[in-house]
PDB file of N, CA and C in Angstrom:
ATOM      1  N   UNK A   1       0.846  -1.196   0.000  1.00  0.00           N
ATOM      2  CA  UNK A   1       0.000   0.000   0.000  1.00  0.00           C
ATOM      3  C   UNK A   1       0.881   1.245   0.000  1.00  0.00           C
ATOM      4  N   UNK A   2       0.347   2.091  -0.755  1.00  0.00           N
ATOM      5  CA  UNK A   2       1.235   3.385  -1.004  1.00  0.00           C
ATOM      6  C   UNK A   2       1.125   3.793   0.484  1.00  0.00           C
ATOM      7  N   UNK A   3       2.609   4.703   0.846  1.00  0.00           N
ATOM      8  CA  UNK A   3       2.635   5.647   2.111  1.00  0.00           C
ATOM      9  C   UNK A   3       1.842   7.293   2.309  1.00  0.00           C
ATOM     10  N   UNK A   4       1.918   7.668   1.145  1.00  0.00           N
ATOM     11  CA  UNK A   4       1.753   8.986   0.507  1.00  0.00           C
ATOM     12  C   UNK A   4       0.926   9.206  -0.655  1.00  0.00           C
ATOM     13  N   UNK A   5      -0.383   9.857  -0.460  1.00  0.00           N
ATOM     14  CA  UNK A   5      -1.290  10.759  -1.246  1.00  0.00           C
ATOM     15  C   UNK A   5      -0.847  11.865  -1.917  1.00  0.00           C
ATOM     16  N   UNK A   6      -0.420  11.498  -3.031  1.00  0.00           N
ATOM     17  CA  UNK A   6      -0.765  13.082  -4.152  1.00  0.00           C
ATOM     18  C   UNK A   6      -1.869  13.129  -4.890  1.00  0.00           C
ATOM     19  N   UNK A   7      -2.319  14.518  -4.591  1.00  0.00           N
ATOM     20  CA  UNK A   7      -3.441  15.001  -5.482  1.00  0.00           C
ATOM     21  C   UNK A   7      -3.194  15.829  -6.712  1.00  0.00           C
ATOM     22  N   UNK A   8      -3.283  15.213  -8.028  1.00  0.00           N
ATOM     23  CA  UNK A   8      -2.803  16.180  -9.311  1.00  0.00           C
ATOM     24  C   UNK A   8      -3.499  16.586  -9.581  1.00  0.00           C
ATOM     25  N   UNK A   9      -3.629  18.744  -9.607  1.00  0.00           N
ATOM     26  CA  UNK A   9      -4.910  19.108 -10.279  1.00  0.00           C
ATOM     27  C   UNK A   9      -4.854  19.819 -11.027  1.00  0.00           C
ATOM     28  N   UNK A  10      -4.476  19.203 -12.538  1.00  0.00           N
ATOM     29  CA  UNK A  10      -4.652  19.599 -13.866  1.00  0.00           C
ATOM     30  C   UNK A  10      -5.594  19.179 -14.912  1.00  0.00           C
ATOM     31  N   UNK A  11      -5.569  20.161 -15.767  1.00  0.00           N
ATOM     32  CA  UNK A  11      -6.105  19.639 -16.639  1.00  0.00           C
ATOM     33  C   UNK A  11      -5.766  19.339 -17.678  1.00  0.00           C
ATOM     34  N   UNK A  12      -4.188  19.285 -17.512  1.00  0.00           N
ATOM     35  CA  UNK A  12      -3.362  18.464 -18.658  1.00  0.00           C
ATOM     36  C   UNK A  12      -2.989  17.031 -18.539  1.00  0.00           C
ATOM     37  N   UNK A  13      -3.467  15.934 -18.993  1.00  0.00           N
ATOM     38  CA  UNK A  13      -3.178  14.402 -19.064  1.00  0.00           C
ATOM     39  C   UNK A  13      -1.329  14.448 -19.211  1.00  0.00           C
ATOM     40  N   UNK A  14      -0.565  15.375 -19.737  1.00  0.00           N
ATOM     41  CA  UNK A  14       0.317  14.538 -20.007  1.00  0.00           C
ATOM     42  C   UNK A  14       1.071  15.545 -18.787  1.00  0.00           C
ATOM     43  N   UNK A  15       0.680  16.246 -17.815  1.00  0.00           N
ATOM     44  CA  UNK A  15       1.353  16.509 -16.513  1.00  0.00           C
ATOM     45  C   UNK A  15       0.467  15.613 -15.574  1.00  0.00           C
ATOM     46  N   UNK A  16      -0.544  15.222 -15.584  1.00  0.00           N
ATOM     47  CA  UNK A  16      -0.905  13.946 -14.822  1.00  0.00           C
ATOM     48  C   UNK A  16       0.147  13.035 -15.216  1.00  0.00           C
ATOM     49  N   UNK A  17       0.113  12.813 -16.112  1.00  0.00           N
ATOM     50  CA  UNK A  17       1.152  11.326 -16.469  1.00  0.00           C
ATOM     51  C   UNK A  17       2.490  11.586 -16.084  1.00  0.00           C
ATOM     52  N   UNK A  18       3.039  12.800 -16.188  1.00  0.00           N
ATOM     53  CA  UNK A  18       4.469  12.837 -16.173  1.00  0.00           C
ATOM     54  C   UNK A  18       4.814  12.381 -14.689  1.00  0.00           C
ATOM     55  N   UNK A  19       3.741  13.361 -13.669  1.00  0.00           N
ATOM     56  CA  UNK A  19       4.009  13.178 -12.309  1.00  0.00           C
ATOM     57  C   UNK A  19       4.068  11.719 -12.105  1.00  0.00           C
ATOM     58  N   UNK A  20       3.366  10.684 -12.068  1.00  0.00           N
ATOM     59  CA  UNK A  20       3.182   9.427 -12.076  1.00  0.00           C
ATOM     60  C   UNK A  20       4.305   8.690 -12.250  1.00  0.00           C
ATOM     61  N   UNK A  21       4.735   9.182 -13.788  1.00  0.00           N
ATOM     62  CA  UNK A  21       5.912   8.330 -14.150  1.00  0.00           C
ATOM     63  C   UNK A  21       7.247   8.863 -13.338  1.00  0.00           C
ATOM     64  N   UNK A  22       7.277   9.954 -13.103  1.00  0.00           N
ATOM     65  CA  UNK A  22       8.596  10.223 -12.113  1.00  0.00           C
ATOM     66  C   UNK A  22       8.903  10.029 -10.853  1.00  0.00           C
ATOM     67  N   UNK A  23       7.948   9.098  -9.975  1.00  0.00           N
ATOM     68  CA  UNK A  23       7.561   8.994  -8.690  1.00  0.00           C
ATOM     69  C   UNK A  23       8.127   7.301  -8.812  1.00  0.00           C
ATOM     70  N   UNK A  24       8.937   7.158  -7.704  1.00  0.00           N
ATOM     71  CA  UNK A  24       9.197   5.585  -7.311  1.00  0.00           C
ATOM     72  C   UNK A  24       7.814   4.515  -7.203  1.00  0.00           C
ATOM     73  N   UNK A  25       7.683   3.391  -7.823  1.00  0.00           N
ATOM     74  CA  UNK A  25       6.430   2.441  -8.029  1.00  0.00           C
ATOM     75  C   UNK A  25       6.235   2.198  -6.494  1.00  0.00           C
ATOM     76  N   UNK A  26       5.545   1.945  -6.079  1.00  0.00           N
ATOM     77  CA  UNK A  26       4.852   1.364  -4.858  1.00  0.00           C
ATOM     78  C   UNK A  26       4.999   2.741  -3.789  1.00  0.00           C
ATOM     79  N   UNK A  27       5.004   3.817  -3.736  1.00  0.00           N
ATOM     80  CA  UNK A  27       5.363   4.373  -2.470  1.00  0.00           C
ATOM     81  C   UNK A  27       4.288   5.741  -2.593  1.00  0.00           C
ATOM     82  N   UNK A  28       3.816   5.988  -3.144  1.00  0.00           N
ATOM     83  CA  UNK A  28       2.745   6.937  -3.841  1.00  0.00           C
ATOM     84  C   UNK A  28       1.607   6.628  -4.713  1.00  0.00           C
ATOM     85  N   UNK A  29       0.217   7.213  -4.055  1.00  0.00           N
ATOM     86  CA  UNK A  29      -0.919   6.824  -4.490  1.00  0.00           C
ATOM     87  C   UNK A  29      -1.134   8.223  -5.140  1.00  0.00           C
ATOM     88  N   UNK A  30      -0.906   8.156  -6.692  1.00  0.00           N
ATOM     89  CA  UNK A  30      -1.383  10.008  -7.504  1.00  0.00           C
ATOM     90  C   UNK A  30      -3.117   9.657  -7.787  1.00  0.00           C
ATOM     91  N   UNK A  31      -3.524  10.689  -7.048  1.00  0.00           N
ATOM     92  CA  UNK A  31      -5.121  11.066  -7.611  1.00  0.00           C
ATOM     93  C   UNK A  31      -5.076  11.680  -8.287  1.00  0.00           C
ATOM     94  N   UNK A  32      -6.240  11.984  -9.614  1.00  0.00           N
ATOM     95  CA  UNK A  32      -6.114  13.106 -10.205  1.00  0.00           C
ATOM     96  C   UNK A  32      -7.524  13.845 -10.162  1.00  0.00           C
ATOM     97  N   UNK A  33      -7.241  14.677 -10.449  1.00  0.00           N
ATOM     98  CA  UNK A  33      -8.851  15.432 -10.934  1.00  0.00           C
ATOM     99  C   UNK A  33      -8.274  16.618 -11.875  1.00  0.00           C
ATOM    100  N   UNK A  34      -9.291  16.611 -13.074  1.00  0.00           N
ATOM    101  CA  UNK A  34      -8.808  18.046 -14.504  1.00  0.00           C
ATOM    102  C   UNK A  34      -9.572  18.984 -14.124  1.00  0.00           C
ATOM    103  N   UNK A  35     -10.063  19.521 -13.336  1.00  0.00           N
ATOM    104  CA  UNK A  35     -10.482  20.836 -13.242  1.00  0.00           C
ATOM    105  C   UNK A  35     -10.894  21.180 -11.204  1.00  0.00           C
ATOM    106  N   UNK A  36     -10.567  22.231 -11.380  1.00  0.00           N
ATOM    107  CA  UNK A  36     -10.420  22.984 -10.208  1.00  0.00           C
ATOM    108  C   UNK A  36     -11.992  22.418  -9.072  1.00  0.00           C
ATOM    109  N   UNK A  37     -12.910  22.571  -9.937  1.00  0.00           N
ATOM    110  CA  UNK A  37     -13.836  22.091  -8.730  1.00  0.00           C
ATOM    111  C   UNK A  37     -13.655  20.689  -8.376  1.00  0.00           C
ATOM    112  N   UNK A  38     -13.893  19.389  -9.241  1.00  0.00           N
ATOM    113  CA  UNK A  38     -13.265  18.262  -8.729  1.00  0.00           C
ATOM    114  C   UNK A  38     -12.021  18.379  -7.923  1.00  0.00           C
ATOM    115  N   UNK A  39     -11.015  18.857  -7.960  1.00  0.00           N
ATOM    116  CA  UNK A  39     -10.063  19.024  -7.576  1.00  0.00           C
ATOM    117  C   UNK A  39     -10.102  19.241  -6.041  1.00  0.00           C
ATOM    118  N   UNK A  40     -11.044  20.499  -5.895  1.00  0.00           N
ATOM    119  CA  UNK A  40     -11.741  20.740  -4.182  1.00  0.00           C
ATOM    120  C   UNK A  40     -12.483  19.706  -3.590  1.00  0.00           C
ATOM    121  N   UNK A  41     -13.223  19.181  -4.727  1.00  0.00           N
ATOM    122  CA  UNK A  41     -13.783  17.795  -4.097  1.00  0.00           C
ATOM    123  C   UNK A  41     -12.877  16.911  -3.477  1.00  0.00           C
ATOM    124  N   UNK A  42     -11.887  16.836  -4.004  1.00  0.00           N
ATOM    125  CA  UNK A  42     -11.291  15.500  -3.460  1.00  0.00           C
ATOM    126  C   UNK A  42      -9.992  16.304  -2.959  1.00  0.00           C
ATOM    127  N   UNK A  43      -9.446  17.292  -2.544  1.00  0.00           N
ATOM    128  CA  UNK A  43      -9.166  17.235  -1.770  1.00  0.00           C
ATOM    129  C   UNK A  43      -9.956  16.919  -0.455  1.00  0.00           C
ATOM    130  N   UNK A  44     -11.011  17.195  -0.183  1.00  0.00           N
ATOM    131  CA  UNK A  44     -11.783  16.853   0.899  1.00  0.00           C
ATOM    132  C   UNK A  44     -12.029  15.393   1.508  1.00  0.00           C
ATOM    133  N   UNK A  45     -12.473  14.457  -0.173  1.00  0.00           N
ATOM    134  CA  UNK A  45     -12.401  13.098   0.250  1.00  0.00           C
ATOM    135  C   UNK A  45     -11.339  12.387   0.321  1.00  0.00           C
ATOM    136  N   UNK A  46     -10.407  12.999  -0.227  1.00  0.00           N
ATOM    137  CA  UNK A  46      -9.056  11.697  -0.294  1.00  0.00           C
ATOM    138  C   UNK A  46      -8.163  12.606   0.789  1.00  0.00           C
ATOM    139  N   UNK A  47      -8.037  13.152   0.612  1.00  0.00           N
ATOM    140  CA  UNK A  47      -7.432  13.856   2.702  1.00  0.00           C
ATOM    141  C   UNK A  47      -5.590  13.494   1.618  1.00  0.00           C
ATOM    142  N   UNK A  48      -5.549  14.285   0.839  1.00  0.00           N
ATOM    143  CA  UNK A  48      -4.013  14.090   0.181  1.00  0.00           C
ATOM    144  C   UNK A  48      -3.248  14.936   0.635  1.00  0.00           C
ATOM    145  N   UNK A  49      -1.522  13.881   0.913  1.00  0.00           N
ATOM    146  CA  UNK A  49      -0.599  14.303   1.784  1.00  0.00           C
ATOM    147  C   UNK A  49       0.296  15.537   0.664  1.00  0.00           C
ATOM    148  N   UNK A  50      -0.112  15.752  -0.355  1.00  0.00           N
ATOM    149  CA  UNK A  50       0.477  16.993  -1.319  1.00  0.00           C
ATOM    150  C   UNK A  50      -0.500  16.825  -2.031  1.00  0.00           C
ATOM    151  N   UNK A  51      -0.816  18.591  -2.469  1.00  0.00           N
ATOM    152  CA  UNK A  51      -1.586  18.709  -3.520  1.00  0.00           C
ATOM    153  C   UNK A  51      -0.443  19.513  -4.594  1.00  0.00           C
ATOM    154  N   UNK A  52      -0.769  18.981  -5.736  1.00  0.00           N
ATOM    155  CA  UNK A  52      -0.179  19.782  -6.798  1.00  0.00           C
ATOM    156  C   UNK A  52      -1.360  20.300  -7.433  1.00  0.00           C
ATOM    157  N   UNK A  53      -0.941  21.923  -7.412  1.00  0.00           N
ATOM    158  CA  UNK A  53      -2.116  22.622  -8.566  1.00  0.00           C
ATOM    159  C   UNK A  53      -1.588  23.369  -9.397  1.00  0.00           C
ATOM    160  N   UNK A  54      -2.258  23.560 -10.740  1.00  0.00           N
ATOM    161  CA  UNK A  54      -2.287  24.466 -11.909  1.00  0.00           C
ATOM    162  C   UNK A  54      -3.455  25.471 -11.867  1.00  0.00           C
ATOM    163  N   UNK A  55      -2.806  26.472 -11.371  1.00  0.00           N
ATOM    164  CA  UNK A  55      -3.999  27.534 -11.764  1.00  0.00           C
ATOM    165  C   UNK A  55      -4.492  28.217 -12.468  1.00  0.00           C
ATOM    166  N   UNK A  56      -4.316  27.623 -13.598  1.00  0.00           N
ATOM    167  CA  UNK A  56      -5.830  27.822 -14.740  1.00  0.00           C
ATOM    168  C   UNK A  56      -5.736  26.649 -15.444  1.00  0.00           C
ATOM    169  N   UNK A  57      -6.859  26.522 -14.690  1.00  0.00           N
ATOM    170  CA  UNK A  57      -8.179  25.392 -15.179  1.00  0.00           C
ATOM    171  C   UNK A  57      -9.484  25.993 -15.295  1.00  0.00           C
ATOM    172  N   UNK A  58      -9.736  24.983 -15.694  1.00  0.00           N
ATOM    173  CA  UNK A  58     -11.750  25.233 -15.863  1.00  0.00           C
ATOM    174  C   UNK A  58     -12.209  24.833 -14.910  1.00  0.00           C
ATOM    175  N   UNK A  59     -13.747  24.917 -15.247  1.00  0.00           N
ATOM    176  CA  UNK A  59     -14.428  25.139 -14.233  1.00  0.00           C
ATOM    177  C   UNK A  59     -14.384  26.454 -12.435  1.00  0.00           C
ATOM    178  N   UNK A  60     -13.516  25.798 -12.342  1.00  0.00           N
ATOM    179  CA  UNK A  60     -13.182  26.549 -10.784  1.00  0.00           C
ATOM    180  C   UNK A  60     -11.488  27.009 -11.005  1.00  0.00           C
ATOM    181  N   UNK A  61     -10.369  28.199 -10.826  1.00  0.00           N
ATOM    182  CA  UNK A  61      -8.986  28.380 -10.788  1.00  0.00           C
ATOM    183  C   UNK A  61      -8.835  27.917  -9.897  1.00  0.00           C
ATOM    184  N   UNK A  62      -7.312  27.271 -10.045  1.00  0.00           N
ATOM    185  CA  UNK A  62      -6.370  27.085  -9.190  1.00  0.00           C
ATOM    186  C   UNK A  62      -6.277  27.901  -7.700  1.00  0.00           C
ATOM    187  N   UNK A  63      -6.671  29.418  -8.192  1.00  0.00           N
ATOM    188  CA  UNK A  63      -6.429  30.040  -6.965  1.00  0.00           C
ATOM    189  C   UNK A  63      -7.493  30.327  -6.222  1.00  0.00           C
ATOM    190  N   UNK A  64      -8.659  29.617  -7.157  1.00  0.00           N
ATOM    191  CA  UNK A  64      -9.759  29.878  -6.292  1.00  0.00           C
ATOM    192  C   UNK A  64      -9.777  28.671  -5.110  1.00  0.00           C
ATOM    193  N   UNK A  65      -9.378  27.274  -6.007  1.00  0.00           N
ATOM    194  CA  UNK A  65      -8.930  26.160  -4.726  1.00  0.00           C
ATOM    195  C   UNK A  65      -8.273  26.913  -3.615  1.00  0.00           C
ATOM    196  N   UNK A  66      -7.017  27.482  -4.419  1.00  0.00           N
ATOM    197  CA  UNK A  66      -6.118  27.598  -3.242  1.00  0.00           C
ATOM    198  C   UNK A  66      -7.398  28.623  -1.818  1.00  0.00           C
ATOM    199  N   UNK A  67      -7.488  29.576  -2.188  1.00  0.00           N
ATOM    200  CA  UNK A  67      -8.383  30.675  -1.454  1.00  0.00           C
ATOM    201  C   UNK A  67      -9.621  30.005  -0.622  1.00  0.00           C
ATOM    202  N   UNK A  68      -9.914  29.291  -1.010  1.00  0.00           N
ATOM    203  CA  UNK A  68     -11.621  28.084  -0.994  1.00  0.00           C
ATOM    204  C   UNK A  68     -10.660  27.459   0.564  1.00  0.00           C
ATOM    205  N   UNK A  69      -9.552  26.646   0.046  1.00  0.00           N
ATOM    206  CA  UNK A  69      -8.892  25.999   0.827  1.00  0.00           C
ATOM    207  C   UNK A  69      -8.155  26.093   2.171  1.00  0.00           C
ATOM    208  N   UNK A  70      -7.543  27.423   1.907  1.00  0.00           N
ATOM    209  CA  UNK A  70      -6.997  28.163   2.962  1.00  0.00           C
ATOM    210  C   UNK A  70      -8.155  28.698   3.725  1.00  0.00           C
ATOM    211  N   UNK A  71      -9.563  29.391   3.493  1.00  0.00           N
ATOM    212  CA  UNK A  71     -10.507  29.670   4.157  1.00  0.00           C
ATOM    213  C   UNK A  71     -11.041  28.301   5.278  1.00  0.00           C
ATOM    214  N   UNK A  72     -11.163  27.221   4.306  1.00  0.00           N
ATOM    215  CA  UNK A  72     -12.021  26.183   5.335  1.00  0.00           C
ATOM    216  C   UNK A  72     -10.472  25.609   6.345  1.00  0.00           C
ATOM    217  N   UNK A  73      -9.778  26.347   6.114  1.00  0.00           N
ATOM    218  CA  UNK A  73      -8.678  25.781   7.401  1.00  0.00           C
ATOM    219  C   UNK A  73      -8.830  27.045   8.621  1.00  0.00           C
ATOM    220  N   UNK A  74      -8.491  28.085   8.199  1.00  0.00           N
ATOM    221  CA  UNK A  74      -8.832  29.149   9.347  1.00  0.00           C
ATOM    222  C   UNK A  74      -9.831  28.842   9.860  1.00  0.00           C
ATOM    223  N   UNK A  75     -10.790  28.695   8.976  1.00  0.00           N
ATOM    224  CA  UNK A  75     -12.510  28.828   9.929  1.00  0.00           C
ATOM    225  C   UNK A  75     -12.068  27.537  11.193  1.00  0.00           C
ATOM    226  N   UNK A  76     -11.808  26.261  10.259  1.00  0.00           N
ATOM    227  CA  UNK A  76     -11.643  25.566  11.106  1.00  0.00           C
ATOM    228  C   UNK A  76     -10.876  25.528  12.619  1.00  0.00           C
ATOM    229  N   UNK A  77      -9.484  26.273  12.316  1.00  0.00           N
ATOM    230  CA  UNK A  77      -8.755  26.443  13.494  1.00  0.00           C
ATOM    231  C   UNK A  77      -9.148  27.117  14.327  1.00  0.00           C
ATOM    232  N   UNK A  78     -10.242  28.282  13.619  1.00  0.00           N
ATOM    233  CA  UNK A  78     -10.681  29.118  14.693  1.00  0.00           C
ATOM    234  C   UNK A  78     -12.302  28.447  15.841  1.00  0.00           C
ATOM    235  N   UNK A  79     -12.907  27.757  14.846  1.00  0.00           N
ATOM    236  CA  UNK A  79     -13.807  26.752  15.962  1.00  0.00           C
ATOM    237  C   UNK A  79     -13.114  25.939  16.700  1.00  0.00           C
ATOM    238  N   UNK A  80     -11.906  25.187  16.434  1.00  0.00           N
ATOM    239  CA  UNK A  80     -11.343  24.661  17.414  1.00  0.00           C
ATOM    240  C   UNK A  80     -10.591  25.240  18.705  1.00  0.00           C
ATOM    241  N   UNK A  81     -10.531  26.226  18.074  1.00  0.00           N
ATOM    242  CA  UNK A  81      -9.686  26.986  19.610  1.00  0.00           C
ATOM    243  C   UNK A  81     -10.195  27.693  20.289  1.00  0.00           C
ATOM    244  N   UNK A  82     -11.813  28.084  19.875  1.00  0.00           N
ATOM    245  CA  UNK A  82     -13.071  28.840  21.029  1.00  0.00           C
ATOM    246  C   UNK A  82     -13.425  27.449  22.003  1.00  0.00           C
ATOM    247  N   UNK A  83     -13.267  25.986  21.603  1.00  0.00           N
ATOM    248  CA  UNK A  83     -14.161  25.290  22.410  1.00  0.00           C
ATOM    249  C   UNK A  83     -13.032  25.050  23.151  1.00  0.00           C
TER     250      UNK A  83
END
């Protein structure tokens, strides 16, 4: 079983592929998703130990992940540290 989650979020197949092929076999599980909103999706469900992003894509930018992403962590830290 892989040790390590990468999340690839492009919407280019042959930078999905490249990442893949340059990574040692067995030690990394690459997810992918081609556009920025999938991309937010699964960061959420697959809980990945690196995300790689391209910010411009469709659907949703890169920097809107990034911004989307960094928000649901503050909010979060900040409910955790009122209780």
């Amino acid at each position: 079983m892989a040790s390590h989650k990468i999340l690839v979020i492009d919407d280019s197949r042959v930078i999905q592929k490249t990442v893949k092929d340059m990574l040692p076999p067995g030690n990394f599980d690459v997810v992918e998703a081609k556009d920025g909103e999938a991309g937010f999706n699964k960061i959420r469900s697959e809980k990945p130990s690196l995300i790689m992003l391209d910010f411009l894509l469709p659907k949703k930018s890169g920097w809107e992940v990034f911004q989307e992403r960094s928000e649901e962590r503050r909010v979060g830290k900040e409910c955790r540290s009122r209780w």
